[in-house]
Protein backbone atom coordinates (compact mmCIF):
# COMPACT_ATOMS: atom_id res chain seq x y z
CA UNK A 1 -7.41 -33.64 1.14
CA UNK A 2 -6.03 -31.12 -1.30
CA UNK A 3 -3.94 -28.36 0.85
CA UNK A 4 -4.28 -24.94 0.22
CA UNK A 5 -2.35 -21.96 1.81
CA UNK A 6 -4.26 -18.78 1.89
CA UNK A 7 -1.62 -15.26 3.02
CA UNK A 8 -3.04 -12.52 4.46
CA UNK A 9 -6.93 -12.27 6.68
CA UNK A 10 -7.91 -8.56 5.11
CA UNK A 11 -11.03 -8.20 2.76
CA UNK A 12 -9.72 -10.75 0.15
CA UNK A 13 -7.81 -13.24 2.16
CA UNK A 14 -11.42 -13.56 4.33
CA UNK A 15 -13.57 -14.18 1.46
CA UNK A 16 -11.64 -16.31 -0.43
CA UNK A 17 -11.00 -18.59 3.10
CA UNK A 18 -15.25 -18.39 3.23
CA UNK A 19 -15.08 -19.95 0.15
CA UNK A 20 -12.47 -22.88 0.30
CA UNK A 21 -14.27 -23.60 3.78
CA UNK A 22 -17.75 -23.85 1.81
CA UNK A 23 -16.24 -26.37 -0.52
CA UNK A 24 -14.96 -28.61 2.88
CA UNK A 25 -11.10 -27.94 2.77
CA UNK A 26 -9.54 -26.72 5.50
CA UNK A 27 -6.87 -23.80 4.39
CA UNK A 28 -4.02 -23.22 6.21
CA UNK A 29 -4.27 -19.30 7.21
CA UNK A 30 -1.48 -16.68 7.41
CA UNK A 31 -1.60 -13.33 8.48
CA UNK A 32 1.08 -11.09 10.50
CA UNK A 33 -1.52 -9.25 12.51
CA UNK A 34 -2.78 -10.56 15.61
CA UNK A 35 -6.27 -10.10 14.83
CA UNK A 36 -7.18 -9.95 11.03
CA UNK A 37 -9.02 -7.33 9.19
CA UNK A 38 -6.40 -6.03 6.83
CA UNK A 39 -5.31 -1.95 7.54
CA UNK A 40 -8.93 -0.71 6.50
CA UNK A 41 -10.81 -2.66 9.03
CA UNK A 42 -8.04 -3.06 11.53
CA UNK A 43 -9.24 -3.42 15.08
CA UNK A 44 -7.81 -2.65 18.46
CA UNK A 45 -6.70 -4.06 20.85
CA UNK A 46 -8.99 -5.19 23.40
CA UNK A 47 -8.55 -2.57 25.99
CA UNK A 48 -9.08 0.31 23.08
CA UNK A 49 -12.05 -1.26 21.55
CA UNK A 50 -14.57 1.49 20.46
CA UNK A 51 -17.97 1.16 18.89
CA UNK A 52 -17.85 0.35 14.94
CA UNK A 53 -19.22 3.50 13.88
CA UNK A 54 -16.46 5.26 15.68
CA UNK A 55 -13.73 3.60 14.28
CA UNK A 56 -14.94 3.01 10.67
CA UNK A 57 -17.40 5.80 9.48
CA UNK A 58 -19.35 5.11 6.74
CA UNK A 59 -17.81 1.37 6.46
CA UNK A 60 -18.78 0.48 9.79
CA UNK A 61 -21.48 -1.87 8.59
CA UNK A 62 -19.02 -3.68 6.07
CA UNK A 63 -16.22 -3.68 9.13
CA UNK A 64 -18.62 -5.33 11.07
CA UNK A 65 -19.87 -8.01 8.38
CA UNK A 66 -16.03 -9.08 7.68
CA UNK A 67 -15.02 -9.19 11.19
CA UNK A 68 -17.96 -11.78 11.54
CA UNK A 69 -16.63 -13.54 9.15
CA UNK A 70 -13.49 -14.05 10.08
CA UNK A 71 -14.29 -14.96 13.59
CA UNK A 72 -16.51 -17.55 11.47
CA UNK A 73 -13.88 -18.67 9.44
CA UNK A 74 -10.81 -18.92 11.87
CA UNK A 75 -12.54 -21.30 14.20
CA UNK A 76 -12.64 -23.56 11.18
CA UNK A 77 -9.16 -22.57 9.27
CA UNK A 78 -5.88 -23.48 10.38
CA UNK A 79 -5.50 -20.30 11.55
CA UNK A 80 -2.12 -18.68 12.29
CA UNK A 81 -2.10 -15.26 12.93
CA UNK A 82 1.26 -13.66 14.05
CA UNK A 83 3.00 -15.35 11.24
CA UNK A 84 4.92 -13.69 8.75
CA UNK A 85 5.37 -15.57 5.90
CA UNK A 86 9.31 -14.40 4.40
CA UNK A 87 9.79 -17.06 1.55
CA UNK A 88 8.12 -19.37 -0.52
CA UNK A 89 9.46 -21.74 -3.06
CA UNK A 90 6.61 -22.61 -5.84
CA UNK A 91 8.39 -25.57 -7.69
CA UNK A 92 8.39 -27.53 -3.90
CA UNK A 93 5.47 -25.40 -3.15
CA UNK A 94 6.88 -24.88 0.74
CA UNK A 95 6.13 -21.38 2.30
CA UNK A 96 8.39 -20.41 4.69
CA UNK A 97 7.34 -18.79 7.86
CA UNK A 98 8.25 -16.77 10.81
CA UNK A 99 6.07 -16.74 14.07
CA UNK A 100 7.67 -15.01 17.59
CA UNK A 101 10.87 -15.89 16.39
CA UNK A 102 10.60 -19.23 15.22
CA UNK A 103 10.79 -20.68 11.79
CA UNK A 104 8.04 -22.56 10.14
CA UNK A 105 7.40 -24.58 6.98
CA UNK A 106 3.83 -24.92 5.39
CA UNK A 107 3.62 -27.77 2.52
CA UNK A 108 0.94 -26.41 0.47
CA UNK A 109 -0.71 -27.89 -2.92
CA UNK A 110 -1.84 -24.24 -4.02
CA UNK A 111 -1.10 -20.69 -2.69
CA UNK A 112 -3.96 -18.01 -2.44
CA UNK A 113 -1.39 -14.74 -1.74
CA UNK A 114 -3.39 -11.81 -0.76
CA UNK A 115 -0.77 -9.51 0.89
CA UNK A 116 -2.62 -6.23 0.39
CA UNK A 117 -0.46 -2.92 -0.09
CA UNK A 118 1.56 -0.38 1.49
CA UNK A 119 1.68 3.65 0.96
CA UNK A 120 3.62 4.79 -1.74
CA UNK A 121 5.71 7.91 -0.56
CA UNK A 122 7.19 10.31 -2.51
CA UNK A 123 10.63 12.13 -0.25
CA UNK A 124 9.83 15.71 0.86
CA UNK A 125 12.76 17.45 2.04
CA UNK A 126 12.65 17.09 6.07
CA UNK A 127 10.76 13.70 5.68
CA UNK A 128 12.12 11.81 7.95
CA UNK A 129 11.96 14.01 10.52
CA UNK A 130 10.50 12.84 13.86
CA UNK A 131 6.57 13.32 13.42
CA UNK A 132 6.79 12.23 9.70
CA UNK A 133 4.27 8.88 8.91
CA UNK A 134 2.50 8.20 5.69
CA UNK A 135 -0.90 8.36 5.79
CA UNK A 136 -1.65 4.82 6.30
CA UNK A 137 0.50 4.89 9.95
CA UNK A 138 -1.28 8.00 11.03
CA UNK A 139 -4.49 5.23 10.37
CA UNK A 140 -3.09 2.89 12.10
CA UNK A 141 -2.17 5.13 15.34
CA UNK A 142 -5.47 5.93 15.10
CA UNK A 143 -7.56 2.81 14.82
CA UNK A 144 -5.00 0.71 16.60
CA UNK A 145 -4.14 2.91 19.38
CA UNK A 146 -6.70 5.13 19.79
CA UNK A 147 -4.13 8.38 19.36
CA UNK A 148 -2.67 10.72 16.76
CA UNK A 149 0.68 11.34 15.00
CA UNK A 150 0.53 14.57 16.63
CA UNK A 151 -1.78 17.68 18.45
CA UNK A 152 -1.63 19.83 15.28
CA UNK A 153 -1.29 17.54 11.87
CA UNK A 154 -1.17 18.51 8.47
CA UNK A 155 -1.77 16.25 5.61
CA UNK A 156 0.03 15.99 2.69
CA UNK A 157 -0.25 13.29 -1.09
CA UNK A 158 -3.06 13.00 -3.22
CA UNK A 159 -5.52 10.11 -3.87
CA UNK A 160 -8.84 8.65 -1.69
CA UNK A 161 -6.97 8.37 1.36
CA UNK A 162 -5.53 11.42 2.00
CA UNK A 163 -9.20 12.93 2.63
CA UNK A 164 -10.27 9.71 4.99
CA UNK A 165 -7.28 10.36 6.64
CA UNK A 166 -7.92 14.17 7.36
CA UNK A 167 -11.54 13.71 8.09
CA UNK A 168 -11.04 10.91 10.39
CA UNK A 169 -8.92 13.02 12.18
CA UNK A 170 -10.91 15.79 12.65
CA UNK A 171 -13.65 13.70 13.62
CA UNK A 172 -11.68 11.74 16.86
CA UNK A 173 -10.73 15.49 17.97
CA UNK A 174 -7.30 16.33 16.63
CA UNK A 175 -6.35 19.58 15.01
CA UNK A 176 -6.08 18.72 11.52
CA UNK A 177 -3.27 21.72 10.21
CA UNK A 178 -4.19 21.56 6.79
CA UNK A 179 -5.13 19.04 4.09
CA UNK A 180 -2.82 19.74 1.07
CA UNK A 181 -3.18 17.77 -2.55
CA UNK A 182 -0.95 17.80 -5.15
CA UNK A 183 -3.35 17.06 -7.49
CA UNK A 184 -5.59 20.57 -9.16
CA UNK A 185 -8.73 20.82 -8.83
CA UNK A 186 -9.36 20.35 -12.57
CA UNK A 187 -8.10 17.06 -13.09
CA UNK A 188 -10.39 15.56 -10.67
CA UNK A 189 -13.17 17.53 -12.02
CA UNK A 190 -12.63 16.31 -15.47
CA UNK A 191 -12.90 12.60 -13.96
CA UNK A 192 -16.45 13.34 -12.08
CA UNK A 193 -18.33 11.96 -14.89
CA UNK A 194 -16.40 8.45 -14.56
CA UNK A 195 -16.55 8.37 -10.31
CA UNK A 196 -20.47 8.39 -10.78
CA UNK A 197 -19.94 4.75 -11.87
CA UNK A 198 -19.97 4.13 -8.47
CA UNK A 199 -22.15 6.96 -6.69
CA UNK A 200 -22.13 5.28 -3.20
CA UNK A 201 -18.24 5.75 -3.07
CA UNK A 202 -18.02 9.39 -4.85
CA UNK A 203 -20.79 10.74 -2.34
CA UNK A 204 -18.58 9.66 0.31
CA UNK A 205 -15.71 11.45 -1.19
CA UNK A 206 -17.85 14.33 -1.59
CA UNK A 207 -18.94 14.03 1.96
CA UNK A 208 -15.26 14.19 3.58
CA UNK A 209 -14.21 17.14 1.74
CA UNK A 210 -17.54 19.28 2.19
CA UNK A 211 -17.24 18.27 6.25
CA UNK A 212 -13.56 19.36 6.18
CA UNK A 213 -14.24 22.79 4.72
CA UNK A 214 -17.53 23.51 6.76
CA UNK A 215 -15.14 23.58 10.16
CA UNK A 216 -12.28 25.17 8.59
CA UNK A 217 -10.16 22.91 7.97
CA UNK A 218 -7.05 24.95 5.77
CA UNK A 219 -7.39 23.28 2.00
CA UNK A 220 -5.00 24.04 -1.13
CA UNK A 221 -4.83 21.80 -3.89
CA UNK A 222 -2.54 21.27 -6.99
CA UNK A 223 0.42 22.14 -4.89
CA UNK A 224 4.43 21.62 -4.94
CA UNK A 225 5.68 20.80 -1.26
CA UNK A 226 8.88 22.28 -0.67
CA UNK A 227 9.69 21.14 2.75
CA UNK A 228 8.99 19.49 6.02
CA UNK A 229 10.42 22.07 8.88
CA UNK A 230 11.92 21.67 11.98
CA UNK A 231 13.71 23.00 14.90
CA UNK A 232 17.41 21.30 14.29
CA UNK A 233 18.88 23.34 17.20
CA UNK A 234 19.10 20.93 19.60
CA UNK A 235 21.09 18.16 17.20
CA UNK A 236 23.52 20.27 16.00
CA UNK A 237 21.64 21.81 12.66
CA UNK A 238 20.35 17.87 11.13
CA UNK A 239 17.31 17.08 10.34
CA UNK A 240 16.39 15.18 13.42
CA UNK A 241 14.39 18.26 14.89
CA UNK A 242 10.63 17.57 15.24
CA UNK A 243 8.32 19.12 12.96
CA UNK A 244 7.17 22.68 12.73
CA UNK A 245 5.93 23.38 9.59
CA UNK A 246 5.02 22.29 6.39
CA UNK A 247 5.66 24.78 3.37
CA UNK A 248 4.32 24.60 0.09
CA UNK A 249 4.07 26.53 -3.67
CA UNK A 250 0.83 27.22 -4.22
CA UNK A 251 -0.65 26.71 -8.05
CA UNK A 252 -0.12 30.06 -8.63
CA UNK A 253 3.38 29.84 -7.91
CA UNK A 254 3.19 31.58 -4.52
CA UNK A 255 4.89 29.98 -1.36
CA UNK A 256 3.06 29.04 1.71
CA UNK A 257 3.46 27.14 4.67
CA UNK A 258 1.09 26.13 7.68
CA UNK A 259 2.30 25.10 11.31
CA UNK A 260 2.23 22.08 12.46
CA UNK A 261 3.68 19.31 14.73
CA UNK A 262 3.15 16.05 12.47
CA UNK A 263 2.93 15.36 8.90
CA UNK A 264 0.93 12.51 6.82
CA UNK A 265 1.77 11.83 3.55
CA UNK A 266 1.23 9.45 0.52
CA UNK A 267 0.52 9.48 -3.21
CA UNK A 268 -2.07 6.03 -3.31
CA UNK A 269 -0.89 2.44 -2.60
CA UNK A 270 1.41 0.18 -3.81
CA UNK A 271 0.93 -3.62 -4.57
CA UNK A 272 2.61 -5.36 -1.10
CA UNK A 273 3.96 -8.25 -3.97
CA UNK A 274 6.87 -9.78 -2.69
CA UNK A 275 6.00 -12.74 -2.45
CA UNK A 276 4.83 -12.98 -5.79
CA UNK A 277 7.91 -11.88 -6.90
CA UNK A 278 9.45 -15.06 -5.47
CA UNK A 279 7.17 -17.44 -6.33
CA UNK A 280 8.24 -16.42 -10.03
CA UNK A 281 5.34 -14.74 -11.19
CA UNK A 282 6.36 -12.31 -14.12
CA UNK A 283 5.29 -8.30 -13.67
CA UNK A 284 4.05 -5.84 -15.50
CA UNK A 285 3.76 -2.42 -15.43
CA UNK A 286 0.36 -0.47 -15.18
CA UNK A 287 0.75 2.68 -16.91
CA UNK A 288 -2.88 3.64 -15.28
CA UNK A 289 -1.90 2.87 -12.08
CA UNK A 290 1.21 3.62 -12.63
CA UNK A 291 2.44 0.77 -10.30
CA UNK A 292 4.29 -3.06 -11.13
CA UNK A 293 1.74 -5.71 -10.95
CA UNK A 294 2.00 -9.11 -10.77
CA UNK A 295 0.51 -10.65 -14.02
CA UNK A 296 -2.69 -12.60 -13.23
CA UNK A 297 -6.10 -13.12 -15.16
CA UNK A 298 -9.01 -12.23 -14.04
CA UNK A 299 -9.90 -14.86 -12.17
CA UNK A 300 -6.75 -14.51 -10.14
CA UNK A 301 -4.84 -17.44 -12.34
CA UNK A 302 -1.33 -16.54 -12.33
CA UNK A 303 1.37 -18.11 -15.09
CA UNK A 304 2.91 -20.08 -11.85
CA UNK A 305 0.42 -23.21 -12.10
CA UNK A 306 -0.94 -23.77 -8.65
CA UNK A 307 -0.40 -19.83 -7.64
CA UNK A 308 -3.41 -17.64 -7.25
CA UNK A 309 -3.45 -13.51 -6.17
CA UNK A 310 -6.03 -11.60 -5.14
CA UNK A 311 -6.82 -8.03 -3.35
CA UNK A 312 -4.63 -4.76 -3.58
CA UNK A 313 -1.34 -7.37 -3.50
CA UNK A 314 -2.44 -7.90 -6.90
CA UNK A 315 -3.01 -4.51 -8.05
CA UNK A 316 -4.63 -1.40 -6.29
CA UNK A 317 -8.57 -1.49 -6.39
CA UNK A 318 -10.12 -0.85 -2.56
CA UNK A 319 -11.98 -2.96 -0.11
CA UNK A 320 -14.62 -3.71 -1.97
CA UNK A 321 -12.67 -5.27 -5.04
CA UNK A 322 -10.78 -7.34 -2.61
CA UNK A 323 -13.81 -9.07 -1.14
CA UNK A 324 -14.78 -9.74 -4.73
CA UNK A 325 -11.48 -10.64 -5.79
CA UNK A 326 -10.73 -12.93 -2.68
CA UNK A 327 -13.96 -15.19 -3.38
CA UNK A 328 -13.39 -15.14 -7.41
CA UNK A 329 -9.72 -16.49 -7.44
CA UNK A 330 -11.09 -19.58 -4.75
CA UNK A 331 -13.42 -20.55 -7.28
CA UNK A 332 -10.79 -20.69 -9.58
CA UNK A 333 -8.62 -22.49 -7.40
CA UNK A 334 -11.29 -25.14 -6.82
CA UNK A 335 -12.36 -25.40 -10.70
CA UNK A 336 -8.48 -25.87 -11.34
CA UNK A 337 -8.66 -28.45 -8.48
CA UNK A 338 -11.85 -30.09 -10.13
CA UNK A 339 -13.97 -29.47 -7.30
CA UNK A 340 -17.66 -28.03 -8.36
CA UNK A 341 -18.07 -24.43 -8.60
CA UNK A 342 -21.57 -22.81 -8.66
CA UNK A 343 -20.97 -20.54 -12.85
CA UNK A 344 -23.78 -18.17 -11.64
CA UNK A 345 -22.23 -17.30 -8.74
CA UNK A 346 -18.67 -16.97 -11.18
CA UNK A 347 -20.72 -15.09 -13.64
CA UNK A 348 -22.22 -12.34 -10.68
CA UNK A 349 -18.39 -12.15 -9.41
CA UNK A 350 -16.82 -11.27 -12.65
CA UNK A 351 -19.85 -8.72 -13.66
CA UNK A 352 -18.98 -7.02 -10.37
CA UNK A 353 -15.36 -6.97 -11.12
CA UNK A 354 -16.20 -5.92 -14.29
CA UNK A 355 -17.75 -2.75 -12.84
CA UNK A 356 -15.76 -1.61 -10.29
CA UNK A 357 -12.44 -1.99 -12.73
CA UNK A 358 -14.36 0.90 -15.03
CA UNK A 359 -14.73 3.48 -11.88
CA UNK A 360 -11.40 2.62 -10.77
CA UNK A 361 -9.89 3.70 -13.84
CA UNK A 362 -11.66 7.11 -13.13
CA UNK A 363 -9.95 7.12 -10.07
CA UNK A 364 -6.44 6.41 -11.12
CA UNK A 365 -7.65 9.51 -13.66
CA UNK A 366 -8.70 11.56 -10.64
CA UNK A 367 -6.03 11.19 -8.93
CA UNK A 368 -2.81 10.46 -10.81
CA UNK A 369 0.53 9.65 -9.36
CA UNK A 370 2.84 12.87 -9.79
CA UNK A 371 5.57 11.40 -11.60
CA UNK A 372 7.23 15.05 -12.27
CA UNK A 373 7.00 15.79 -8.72
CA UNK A 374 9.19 12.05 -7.59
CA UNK A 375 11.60 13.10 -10.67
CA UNK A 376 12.42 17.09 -9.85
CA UNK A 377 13.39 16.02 -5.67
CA UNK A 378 16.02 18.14 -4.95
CA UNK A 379 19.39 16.85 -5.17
CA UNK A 380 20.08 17.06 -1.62
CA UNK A 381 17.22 15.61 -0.59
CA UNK A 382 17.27 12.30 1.44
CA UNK A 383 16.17 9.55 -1.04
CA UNK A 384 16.48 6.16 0.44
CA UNK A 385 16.80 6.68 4.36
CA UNK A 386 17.91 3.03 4.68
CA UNK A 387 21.29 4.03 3.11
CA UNK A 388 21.54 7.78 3.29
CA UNK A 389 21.29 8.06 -0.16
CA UNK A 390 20.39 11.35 -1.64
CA UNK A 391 18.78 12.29 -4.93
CA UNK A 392 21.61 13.41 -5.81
CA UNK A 393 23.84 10.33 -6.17
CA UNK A 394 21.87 8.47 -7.52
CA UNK A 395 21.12 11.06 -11.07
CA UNK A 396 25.18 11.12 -10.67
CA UNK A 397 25.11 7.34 -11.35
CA UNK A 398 23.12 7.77 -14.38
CA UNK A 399 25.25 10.28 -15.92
CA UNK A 400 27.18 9.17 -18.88
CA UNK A 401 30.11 11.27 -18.24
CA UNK A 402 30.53 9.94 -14.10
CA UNK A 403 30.50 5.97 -15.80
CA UNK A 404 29.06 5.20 -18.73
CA UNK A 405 26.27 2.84 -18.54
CA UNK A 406 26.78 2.21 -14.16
CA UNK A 407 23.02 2.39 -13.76
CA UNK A 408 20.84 1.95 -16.93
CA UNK A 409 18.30 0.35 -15.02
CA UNK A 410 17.10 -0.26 -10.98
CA UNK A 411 19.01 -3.24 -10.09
CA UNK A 412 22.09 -1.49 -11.79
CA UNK A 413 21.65 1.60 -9.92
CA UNK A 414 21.03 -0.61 -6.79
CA UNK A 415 24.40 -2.58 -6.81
CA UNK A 416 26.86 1.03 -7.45
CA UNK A 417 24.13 3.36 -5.28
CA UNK A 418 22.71 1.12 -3.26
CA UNK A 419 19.46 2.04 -3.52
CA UNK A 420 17.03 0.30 -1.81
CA UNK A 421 19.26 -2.12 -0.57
CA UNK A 422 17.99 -1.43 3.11
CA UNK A 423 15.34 -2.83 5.30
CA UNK A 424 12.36 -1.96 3.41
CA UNK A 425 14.22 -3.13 0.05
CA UNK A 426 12.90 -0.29 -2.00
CA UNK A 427 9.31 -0.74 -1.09
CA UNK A 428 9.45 3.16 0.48
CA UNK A 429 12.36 4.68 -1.87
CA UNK A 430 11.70 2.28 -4.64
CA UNK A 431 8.86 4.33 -6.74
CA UNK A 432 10.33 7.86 -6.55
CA UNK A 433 13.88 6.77 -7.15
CA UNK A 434 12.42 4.56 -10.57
CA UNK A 435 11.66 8.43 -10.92
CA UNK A 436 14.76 9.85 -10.81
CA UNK A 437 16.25 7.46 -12.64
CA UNK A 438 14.47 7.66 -15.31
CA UNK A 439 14.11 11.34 -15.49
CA UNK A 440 17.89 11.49 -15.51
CA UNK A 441 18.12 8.61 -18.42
CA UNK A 442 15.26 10.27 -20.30
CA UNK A 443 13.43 6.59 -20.74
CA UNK A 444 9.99 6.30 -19.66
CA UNK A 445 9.84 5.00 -16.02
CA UNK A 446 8.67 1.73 -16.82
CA UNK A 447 11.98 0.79 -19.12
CA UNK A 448 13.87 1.81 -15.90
CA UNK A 449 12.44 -1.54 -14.61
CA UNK A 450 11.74 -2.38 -10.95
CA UNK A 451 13.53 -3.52 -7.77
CA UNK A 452 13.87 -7.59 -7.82
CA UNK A 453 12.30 -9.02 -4.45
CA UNK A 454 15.05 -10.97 -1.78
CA UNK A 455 14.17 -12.84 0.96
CA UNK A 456 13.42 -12.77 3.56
CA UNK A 457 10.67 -9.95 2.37
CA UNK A 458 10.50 -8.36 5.77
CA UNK A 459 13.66 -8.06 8.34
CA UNK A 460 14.01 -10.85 10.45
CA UNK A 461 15.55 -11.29 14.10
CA UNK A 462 19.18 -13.04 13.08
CA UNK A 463 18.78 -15.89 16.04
CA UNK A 464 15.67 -16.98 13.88
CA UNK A 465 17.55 -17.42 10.49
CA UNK A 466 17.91 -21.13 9.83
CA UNK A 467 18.86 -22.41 6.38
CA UNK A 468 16.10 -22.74 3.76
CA UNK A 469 16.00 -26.25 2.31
């Protein structure tokens, strides 16, 4: 029986395990999460369970539908949650995993990789300060937990999130500070007529903001934030002082700021593509979503035969487009595999994808990554808090007259800066320092290149390294 290795259990990785199982293989199933769900249904753990509704608003019923499947689908799957997979190697197609410390190889005969995303953060001055999270850990405290980042918590980014965030705050109790967007008013105005492509979804939008405002919650948007304060007192003047405030330039150039005890931030997503990255996959750069995305069709088909991607690992397009995605790029895995796929059901799949690709280009249009704001962090600002890099050194390694030609590019600037050379390997620092760098070059940011992938693609306990055949 073919074998086919399926990472990651969130919207995609459950819907395209539904359909392998349908077709009578048996998928080998990775996810690092005890439970799966991906971050946007995450559950808790059993002693914090709540009701549905609670935890997931308005996608309670949808939370509730994939959860059932799942529990469907892992009785059947080879199911191995708690597994990070760290490597994989697509010309002997072995993934390479890590489960409570101990090494594991999966033989596989295709690869479904649906790794999902991460927040992409842009450095604030004071942003690492104790009380600091992006806005997807504030979620996660939240839904995993049952608790908040703080008693008083402002929110800072732009994008979708930032607003589900702040309302499901304010729902479970907590003082939510203020709600602060870079992006004006105006641009997401002028993008209205595209988000009623998909009503549902811009009511909801609608819904979080008009809530927010009708208790009070403090709003500004098109803002500049300046800094993250603290009290630094009590570590000799650094920045490890827990938060205070949060201070801001208003659109009409006046300066603000708001107290507060915890700070959430984020400018969208990012695709979590690592592994894709070493399975050989080329990239490309999406100048709407202003992200590097592995190249795939739009089936899921990558140029690495035998490799298939699907969900927000693949590029950024929500819950809903991973579900769709997840099921479309199994059929294509079994159609490559010469196993019988149903064309209507391909057909409905690829209308729907069809669809939701036009509103989420008015989305990336609402909400656009601030590029000038990544470029214009202050030089002293922390940049990559793996290596205490500032922004700074790293526009003084693209200067002509400190070495000409030392960092033309990312991977330049990482060996003489290094930048993103830490745990995270640039997948925090990486998209503001691209930035920087290019800023500093004057190229556009996607001739700066991105950050090549290493493994292993997470940090791994040093007892459990082993050589990789």
């Amino acid at each position: 029986m073919m074998r086919v290795a399926v990472v990651g259990a969130g919207p995609a990785g459950v819907r395209a395990v539904e359909v392998l199982l349908e077709a009578g293989l048996r998928p080998v199933w990775i996810d690092e999460a005890a439970e799966g769900g991906g971050r946007i249904y995450q559950r808790p753990p059993a002693p914090l369970r709540r009701d549905a509704k609670a935890l997931y608003g308005f996608e309670a019923g949808r939370a509730t539908a994939l959860h059932a499947a799942l529990e469907a689908a892992t009785a059947r799957a080879e199911w191995r949650p708690q597994t990070l997979a760290w490597h994989i190697r697509p010309a002997a197609r072995r993934l390479f995993t890590l489960h409570r410390g101990h090494q594991g190889v999966v033989e596989y005969d295709a690869a479904l990789l649906c790794t999902g995303a991460m927040d992409r953060v842009i450095p604030v001055p004071g942003w690492t300060r104790p009380g600091v999270t992006t806005l997807g850990g504030a979620q996660i405290a939240l839904k995993a937990q049952g608790c908040g980042i703080g008693r008083r918590v402002a929110f800072l980014g732009s994008g979708p999130l930032l607003w589900l965030v702040a309302y499901q705050y304010a729902r479970a109790g907590a003082e939510v500070a203020a709600v602060l967007d870079t992006t004006p008013f105006l641009t997401k105005l002028k993008a209205a007529p595209g988000l009623l492509r998909n009503g549902p979804v811009f009511a909801k939008g609608l819904y979080y903001t008009a809530w927010l405002r009708a208790r009070g919650v403090r709003i500004a948007e098109g803002i500049t934030p300046l800094a993250i304060e603290g009290d630094d007192r009590s570590n000799g003047g650094g920045d490890g002082g827990g938060v205070t405030a949060l201070r801001w330039r208003d659109a009409a150039g006046r300066e603000d700021s708001v107290a507060c005890d915890a700070v959430g931030l984020g400018w969208g997503l990012k695709p979590e593509a690592q592994l894709a990255d070493l399975a050989g996959i080329p990239f490309d750069f999406d100048a709407r979503q202003h992200n590097w995305v592995p190249r795939r069709d739009a089936a899921g088909r990558t140029p690495v035969p035998g490799h298939y991607l699907a969900g927000d690992g693949a590029g950024i397009g929500g819950a809903e487009v991973a579900e769709l995605a997840g099921a479309r790029a199994a059929l294509a895995l079994l159609a490559d595999a010469g196993l019988p796929v149903e064309a209507a059901r391909v057909a409905a799949l690829d209308r729907a994808l069809a669809a939701q690709a036009r509103f989420r280009a008015a989305l990336e249009r609402a909400f656009p990554f601030p590029a000038a704001l990544a470029a214009a962090l202050p030089d002293a600002a922390l940049l990559c808090r793996c290596e205490g890099l500032t922004a700074g050194e790293l526009r003084a390694a693209a200067r002509a007259e400190h070495a000409p030609g030392i960092a033309p590019e990312m991977n330049r600037a990482k060996a003489f800066t290094r930048v993103g050379m830490g745990r995270c390997q640039g997948r925090v620092c990486g998209a503001a320092a691209a930035e920087i760098l290019a800023a500093e070059l004057g190229q556009p940011v996607e001739a700066i290149g991105r950050l090549r992938g290493q493994p292993p693609v997470k940090p791994m306990p040093i007892p459990a390294v082993e050589p990789v055949a």
